[in-house]
Structures are given as C-alpha cells and as structure tokens.
C-alpha atoms as a PDB file:
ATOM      1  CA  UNK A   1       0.000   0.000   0.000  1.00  0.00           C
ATOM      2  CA  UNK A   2       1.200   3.431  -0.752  1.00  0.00           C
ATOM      3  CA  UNK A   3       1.499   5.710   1.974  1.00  0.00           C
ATOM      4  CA  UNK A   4       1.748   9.388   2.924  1.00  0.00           C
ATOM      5  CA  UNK A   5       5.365  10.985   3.338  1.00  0.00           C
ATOM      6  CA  UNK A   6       5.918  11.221   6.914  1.00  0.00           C
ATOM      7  CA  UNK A   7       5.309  14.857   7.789  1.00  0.00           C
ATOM      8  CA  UNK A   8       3.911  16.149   4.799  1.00  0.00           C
ATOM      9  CA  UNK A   9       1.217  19.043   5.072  1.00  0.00           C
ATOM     10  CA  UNK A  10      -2.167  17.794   4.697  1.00  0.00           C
ATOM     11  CA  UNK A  11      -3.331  18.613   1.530  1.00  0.00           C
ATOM     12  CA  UNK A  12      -6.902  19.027   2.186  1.00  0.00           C
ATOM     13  CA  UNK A  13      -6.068  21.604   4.816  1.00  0.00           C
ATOM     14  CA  UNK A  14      -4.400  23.612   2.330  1.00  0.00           C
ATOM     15  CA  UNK A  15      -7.226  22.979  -0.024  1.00  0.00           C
ATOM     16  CA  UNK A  16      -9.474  24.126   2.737  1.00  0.00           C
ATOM     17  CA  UNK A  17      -7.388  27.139   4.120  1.00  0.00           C
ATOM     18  CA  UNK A  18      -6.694  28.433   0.089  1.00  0.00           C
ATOM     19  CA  UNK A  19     -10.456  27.903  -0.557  1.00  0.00           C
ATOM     20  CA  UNK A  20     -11.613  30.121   2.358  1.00  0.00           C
ATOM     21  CA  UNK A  21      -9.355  32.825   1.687  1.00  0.00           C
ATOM     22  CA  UNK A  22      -8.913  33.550  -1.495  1.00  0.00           C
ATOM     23  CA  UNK A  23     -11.061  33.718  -5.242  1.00  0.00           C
ATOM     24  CA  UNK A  24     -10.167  31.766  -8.090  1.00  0.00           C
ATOM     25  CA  UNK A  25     -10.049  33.884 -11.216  1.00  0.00           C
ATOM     26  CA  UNK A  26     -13.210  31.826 -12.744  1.00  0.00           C
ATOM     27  CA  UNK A  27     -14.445  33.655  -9.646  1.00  0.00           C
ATOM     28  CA  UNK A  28     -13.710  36.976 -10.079  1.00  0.00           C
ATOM     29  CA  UNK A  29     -14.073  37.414 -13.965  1.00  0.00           C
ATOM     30  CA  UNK A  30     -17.900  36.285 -13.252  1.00  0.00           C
ATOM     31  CA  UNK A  31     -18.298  38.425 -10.153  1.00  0.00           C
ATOM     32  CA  UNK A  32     -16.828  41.612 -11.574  1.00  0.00           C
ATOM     33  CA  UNK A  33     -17.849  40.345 -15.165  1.00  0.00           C
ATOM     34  CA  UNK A  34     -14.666  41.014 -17.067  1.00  0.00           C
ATOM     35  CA  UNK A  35     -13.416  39.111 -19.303  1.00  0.00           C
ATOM     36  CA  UNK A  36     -10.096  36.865 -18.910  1.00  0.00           C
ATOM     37  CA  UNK A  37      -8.380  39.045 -21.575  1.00  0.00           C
ATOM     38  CA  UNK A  38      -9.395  42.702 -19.728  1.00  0.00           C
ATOM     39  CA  UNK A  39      -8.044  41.154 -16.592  1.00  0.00           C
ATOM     40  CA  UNK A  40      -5.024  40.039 -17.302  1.00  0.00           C
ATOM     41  CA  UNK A  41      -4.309  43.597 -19.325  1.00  0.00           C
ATOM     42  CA  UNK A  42      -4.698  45.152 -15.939  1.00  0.00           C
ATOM     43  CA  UNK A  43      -1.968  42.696 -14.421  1.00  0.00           C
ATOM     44  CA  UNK A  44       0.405  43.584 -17.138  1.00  0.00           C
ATOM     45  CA  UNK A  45      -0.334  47.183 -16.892  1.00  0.00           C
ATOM     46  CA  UNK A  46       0.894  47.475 -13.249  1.00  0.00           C
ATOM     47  CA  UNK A  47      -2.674  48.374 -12.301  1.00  0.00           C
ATOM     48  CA  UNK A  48      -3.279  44.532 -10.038  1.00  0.00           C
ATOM     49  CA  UNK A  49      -1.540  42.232  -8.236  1.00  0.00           C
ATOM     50  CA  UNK A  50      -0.643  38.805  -9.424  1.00  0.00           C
ATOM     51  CA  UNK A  51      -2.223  35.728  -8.001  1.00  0.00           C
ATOM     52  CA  UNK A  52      -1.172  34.904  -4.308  1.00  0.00           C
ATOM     53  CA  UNK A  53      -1.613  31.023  -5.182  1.00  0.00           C
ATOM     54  CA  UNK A  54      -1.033  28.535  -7.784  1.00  0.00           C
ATOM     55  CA  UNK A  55      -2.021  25.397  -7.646  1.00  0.00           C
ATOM     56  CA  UNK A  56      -1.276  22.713 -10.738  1.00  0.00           C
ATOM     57  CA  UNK A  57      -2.497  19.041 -10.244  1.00  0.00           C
ATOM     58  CA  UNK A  58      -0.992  16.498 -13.083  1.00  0.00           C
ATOM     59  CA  UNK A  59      -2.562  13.213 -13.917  1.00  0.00           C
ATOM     60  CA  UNK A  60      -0.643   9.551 -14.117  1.00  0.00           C
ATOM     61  CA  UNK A  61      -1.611   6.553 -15.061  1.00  0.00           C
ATOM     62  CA  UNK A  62       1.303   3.977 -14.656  1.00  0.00           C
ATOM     63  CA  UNK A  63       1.391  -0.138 -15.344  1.00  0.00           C
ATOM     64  CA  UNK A  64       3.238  -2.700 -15.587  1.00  0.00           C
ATOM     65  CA  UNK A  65       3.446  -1.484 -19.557  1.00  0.00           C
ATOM     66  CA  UNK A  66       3.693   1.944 -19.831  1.00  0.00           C
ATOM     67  CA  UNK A  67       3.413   5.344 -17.799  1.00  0.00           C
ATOM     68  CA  UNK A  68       1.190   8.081 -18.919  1.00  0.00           C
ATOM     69  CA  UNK A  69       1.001  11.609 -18.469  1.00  0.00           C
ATOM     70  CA  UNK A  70      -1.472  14.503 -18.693  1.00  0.00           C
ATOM     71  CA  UNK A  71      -0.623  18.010 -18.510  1.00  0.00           C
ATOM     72  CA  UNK A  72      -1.464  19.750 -15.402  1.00  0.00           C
ATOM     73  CA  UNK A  73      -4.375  21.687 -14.466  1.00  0.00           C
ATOM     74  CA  UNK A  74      -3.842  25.179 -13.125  1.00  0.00           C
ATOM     75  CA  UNK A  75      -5.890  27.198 -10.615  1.00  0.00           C
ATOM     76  CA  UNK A  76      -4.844  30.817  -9.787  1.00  0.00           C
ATOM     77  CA  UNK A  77      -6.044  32.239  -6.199  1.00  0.00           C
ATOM     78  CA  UNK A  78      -6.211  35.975  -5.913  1.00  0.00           C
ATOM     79  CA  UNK A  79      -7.028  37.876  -2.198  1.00  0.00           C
ATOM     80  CA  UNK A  80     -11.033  38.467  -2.243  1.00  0.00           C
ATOM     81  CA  UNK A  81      -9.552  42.037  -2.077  1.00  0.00           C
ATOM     82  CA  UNK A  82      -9.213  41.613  -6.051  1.00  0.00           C
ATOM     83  CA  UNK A  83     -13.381  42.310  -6.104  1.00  0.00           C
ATOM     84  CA  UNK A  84     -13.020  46.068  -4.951  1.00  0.00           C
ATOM     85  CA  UNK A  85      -9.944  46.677  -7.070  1.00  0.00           C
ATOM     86  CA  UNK A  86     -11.706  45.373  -9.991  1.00  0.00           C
ATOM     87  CA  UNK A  87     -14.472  47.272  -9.707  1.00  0.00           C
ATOM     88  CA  UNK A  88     -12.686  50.309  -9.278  1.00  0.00           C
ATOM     89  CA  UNK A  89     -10.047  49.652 -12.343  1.00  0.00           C
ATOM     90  CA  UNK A  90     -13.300  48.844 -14.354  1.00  0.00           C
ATOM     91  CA  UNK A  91     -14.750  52.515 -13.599  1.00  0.00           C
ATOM     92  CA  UNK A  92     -11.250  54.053 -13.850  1.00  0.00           C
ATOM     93  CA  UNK A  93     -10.718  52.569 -17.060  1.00  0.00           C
ATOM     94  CA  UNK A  94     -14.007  53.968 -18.664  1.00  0.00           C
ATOM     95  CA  UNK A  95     -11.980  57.869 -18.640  1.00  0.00           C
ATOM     96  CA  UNK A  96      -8.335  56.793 -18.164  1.00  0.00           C
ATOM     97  CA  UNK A  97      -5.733  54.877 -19.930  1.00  0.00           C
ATOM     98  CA  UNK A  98      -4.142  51.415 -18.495  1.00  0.00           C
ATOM     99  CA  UNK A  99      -0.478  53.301 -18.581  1.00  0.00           C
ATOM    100  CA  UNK A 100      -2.353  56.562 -16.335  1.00  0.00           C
ATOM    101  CA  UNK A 101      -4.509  54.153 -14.001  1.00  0.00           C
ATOM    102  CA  UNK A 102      -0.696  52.879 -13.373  1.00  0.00           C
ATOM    103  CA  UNK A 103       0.820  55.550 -12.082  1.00  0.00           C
ATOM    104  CA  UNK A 104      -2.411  56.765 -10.821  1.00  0.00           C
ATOM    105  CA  UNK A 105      -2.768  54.291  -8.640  1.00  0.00           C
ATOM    106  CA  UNK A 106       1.210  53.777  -7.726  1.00  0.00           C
ATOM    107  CA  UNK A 107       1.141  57.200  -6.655  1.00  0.00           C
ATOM    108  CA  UNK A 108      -2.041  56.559  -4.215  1.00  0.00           C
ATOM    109  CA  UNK A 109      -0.330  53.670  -2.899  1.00  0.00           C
ATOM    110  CA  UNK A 110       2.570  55.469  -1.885  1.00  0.00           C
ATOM    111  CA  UNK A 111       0.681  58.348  -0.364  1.00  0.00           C
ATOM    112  CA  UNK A 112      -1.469  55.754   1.912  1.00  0.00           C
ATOM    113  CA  UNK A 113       2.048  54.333   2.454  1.00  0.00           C
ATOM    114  CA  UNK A 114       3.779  57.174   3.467  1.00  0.00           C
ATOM    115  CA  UNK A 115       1.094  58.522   5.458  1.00  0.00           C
ATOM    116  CA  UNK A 116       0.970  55.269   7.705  1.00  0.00           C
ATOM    117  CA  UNK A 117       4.723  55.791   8.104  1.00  0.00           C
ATOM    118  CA  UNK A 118       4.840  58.976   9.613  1.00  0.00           C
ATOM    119  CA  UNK A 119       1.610  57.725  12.055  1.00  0.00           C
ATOM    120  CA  UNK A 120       4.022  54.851  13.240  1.00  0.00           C
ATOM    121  CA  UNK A 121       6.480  57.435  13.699  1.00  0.00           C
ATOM    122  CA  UNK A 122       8.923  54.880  11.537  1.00  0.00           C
ATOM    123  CA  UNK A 123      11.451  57.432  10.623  1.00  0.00           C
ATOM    124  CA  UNK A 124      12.300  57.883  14.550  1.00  0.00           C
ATOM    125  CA  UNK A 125      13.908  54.181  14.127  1.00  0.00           C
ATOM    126  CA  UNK A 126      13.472  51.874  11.280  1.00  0.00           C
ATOM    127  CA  UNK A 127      13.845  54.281   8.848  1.00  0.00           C
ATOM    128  CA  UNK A 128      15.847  56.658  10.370  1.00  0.00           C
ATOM    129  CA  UNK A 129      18.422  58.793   8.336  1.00  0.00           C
ATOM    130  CA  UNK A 130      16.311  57.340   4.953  1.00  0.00           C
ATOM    131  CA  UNK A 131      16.599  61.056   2.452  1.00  0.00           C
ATOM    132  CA  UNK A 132      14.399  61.520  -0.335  1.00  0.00           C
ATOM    133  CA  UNK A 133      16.051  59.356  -2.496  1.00  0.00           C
ATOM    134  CA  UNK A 134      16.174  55.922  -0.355  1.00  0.00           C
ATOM    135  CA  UNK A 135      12.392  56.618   0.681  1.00  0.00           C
ATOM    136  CA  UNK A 136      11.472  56.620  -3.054  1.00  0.00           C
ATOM    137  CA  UNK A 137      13.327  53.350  -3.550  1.00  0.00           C
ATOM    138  CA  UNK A 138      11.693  51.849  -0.579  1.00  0.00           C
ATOM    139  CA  UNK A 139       8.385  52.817  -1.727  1.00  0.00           C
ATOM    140  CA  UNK A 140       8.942  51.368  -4.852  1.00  0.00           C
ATOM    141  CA  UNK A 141       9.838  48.070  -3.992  1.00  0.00           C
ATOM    142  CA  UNK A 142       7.043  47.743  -1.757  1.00  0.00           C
ATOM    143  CA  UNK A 143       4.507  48.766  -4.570  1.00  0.00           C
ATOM    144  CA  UNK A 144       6.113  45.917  -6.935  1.00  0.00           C
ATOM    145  CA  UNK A 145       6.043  43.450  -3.811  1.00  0.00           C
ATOM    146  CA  UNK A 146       1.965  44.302  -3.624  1.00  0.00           C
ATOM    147  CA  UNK A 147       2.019  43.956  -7.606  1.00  0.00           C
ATOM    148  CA  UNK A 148       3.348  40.208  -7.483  1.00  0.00           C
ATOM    149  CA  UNK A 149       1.236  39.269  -4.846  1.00  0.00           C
ATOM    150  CA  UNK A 150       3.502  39.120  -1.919  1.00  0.00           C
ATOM    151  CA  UNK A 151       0.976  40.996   0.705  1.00  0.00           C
ATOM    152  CA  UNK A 152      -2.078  39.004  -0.667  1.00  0.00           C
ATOM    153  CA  UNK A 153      -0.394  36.252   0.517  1.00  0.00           C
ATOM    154  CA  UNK A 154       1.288  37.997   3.746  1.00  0.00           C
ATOM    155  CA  UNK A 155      -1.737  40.186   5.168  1.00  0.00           C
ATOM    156  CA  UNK A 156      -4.961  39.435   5.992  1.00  0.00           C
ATOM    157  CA  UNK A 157      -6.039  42.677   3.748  1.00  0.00           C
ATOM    158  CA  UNK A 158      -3.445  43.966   1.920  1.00  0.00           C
ATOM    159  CA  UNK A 159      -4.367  47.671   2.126  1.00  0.00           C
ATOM    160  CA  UNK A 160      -0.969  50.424   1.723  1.00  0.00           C
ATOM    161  CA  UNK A 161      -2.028  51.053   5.499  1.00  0.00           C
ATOM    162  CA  UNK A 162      -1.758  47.381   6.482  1.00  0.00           C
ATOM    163  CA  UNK A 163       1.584  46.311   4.566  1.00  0.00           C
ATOM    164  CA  UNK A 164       3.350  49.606   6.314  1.00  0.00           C
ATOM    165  CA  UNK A 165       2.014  48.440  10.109  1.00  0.00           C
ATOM    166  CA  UNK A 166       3.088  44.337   9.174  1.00  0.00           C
ATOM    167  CA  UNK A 167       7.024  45.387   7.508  1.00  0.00           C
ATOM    168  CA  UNK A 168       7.573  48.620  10.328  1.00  0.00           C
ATOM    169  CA  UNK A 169       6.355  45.673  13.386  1.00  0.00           C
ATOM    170  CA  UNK A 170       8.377  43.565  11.821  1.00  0.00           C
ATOM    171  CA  UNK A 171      11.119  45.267  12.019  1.00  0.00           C
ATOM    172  CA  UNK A 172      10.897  46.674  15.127  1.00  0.00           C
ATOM    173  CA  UNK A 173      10.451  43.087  16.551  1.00  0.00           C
ATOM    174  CA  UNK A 174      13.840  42.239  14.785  1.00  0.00           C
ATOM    175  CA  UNK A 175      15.629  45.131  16.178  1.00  0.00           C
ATOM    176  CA  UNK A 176      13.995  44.739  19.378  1.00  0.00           C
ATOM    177  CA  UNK A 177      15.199  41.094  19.845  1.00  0.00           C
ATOM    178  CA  UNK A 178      18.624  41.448  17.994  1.00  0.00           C
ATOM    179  CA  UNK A 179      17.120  39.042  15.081  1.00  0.00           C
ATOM    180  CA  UNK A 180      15.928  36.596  17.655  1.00  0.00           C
ATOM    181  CA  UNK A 181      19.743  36.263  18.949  1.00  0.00           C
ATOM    182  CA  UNK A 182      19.070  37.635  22.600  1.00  0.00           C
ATOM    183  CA  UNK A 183      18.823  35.044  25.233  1.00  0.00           C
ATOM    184  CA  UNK A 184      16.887  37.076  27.268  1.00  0.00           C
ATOM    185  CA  UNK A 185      15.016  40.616  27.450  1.00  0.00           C
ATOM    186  CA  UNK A 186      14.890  43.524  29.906  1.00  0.00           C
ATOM    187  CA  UNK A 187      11.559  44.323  32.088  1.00  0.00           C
ATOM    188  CA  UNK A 188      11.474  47.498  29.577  1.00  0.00           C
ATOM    189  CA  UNK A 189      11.728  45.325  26.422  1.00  0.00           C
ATOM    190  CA  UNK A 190       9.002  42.694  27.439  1.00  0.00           C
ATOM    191  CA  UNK A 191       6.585  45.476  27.778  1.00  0.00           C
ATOM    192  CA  UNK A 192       7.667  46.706  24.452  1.00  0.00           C
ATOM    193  CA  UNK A 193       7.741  43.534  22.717  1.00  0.00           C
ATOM    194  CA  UNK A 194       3.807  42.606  24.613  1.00  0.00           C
ATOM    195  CA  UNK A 195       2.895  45.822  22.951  1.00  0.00           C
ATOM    196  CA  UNK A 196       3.915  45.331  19.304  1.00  0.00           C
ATOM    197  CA  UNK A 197       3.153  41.261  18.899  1.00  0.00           C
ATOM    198  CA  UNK A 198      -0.739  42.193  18.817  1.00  0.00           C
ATOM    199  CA  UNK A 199      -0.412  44.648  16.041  1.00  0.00           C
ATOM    200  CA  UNK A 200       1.884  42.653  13.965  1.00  0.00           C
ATOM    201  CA  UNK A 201      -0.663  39.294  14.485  1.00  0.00           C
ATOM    202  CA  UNK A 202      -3.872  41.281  13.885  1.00  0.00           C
ATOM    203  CA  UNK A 203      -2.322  42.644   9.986  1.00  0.00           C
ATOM    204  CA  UNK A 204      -0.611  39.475   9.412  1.00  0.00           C
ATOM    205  CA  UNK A 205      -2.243  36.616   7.412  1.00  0.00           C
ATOM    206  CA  UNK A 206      -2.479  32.747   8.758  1.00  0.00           C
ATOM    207  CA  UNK A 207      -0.802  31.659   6.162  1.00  0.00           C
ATOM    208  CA  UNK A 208      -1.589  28.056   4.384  1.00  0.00           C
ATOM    209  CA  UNK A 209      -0.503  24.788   6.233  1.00  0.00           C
ATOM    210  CA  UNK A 210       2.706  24.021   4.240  1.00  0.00           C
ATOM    211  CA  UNK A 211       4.266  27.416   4.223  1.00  0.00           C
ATOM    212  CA  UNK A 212       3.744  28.258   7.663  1.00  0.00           C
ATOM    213  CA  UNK A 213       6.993  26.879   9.036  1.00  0.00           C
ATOM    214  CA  UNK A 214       8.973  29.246   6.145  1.00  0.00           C
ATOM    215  CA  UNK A 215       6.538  32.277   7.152  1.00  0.00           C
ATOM    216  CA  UNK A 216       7.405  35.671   9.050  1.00  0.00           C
ATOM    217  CA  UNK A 217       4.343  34.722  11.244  1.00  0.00           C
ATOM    218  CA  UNK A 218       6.459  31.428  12.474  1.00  0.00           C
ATOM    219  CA  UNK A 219       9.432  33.143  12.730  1.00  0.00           C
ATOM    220  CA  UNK A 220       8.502  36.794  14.218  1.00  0.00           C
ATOM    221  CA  UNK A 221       5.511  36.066  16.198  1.00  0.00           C
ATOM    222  CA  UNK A 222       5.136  32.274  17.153  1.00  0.00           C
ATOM    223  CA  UNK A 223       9.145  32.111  17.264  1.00  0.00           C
ATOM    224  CA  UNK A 224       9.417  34.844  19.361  1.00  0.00           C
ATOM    225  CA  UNK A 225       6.833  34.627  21.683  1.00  0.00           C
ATOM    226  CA  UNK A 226       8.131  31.076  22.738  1.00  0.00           C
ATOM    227  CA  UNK A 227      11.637  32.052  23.281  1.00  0.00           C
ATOM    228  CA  UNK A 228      10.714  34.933  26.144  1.00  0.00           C
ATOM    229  CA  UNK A 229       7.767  33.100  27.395  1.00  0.00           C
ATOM    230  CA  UNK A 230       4.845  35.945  26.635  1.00  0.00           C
ATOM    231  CA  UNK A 231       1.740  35.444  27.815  1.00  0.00           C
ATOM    232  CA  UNK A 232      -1.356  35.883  26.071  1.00  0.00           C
ATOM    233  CA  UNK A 233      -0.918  34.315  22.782  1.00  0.00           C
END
C-alpha cells in the first residue's frame, strides 16, 4: 500500500485554508464580469496584483506497460480584495488609460504608504536617516512586492495602510530582539515587545498549512513569543 510521506502538510487543509481565503479567477471574472483578456491587461499594466496562489495538479496513469502523463491543471487564487480593485479599475478605465490608471494608482499607494509611516512614527527608528532618495526606492519596492502578490499572501487585507504596520512591526520586533539572537530581554523590552506582537498578528495573514513553518508569522511572532515566554498568545 502506498502511503503518505511522513510529515507532509495535509493537503486538504491547504485545499481548505486556500479555498476560504482567497477567489479563483473563474471567480472573479464572473463576479466583476470582465473578461479573462481585460483582466489580465490590468496585471500587465501594473494596475493589479498577481495571483497569491497557484495550484497545478498532473494526472498519471502507470502499469506494468507503460506510464502516462497529462498536462497539469492550473488554478490561480487571488485575495477576495481583487473584487473592490476590480471594480474600481473597471470605472477608472471607462476615462483613463491602463499606462495613467498605473501611475495613478502607484502614486495613491505610496501616499497611503507614506502617510501610515509617519503615524508609526517609523522614521524615529526603522527608517531613520532614509533622504528623499532611499524613501522613493523603498516605496517602490514595496509597490512591486503588492504587484506580485507578496501581501495578498502575507496580510490578511493587503491595504498600503496594512503592509506599512506588518514590515515597520516587523522590524521593530527584529531590532527589538537582535534578530531573535538575545537570550533574554529587559523588564522594559518585554513590555515593548507585549505591545507590538498584537499589532503585527492582527495585519498578518495565517498563512496556508505548508508554508507556515517558512513564514514571518512562524518566525517573528510564534518564534518569538516562545523564546521569552509571553503570555497571552
């Protein structure tokens, strides 16, 4: 009899935790009633993110005689966030060009963005000494990050607002706990560190069953918080 891998994810959990998360694009195209080729123009226009999820399943047959394959079947999962920015793109696009909804809507990211940076007061320590030119890069590569999917598959709503709070936690956790290389943490910096875990888990997603172990919620929050012992998660 053929049996299971010892600890391999469970498949249907992932099926299950994919499913109830995020929209197949057979899902969306119907919902926001675009067409396959409209959608995929506003993915190579920079105006969308790409798919959080792919998931391929290939078909064998195999005898004594002869193995046979069939090419694989593809599913693409996109954050249920994908129905509002459709929507929106769809209305955009009715007065604006794909290349202007672009930088349109690059521009509104960063503003959300930068705004949420200032609230966290991020240039007092994780950005400090950043200029005008370094800010601009950083900005940048966190709008292509949300363009190839990264936060739909990170956040639990992938908002400009949310990605700031989950990478500026993040890093203040890091700093905080010298990358996780501190044995042990002042009065001062348990307080600090009780005080920051419940933002970063509250912005950051669950993540499926077979990435979880490779994810910054393993390593940054369930890592952490069994290393000093906090209480309360």
């Amino acid at each position: 009899m053929l049996k299971r891998p010892p600890n391999l994810p469970d498949k249907q959990a992932t099926e299950q935790y994919v499913q109830q998360h995020y929209c197949t694009l057979d899902y969306l195209l119907k919902t926001c009633g675009v067409t396959e080729t409209e959608f995929f123009a506003y993915i190579d226009a920079g105006c969308l993110p790409q798919h959080s999820y792919q998931w391929q399943q290939k078909t064998t047959f195999s005898s004594f005689l002869a193995v046979q394959d069939w090419p694989s079947q593809t599913v693409l999962y996109y954050h249920p966030r994908h129905i509002l920015l459709l929507h929106d793109l769809v209305a955009l696009h009715r007065y604006m060009s794909l290349e202007d909804m672009a930088k349109t809507l690059c521009a509104d990211f960063k503003m959300h963005y930068l705004a949420k940076l200032k609230e966290l007061d991020a240039f007092s320590d994780v950005l400090q000494g950043y200029d005008d030119a370094k800010l601009e890069a950083f900005l940048d590569k966190e709008w292509q990050n949300y363009l190839q999917g990264l936060y739909g598959l990170c956040t639990k709503d992938p908002t400009a607002e949310n990605i700031a709070i989950k990478e500026i936690t993040m890093a203040r956790i890091r700093l905080l706990t010298a990358e996780g290389t501190k044995a042990v943490l002042t009065d001062e910096e348990q307080l600090r560190l009780k005080a920051l875990l419940p933002i970063f888990d509250q912005v950051l997603a669950p993540f499926a069953p077979y990435e979880l172990s490779h994810s910054s919620r393993q390593k940054w929050l369930n890592a952490i918080v069994a290393k000093y012992k906090i209480e309360g998660f």
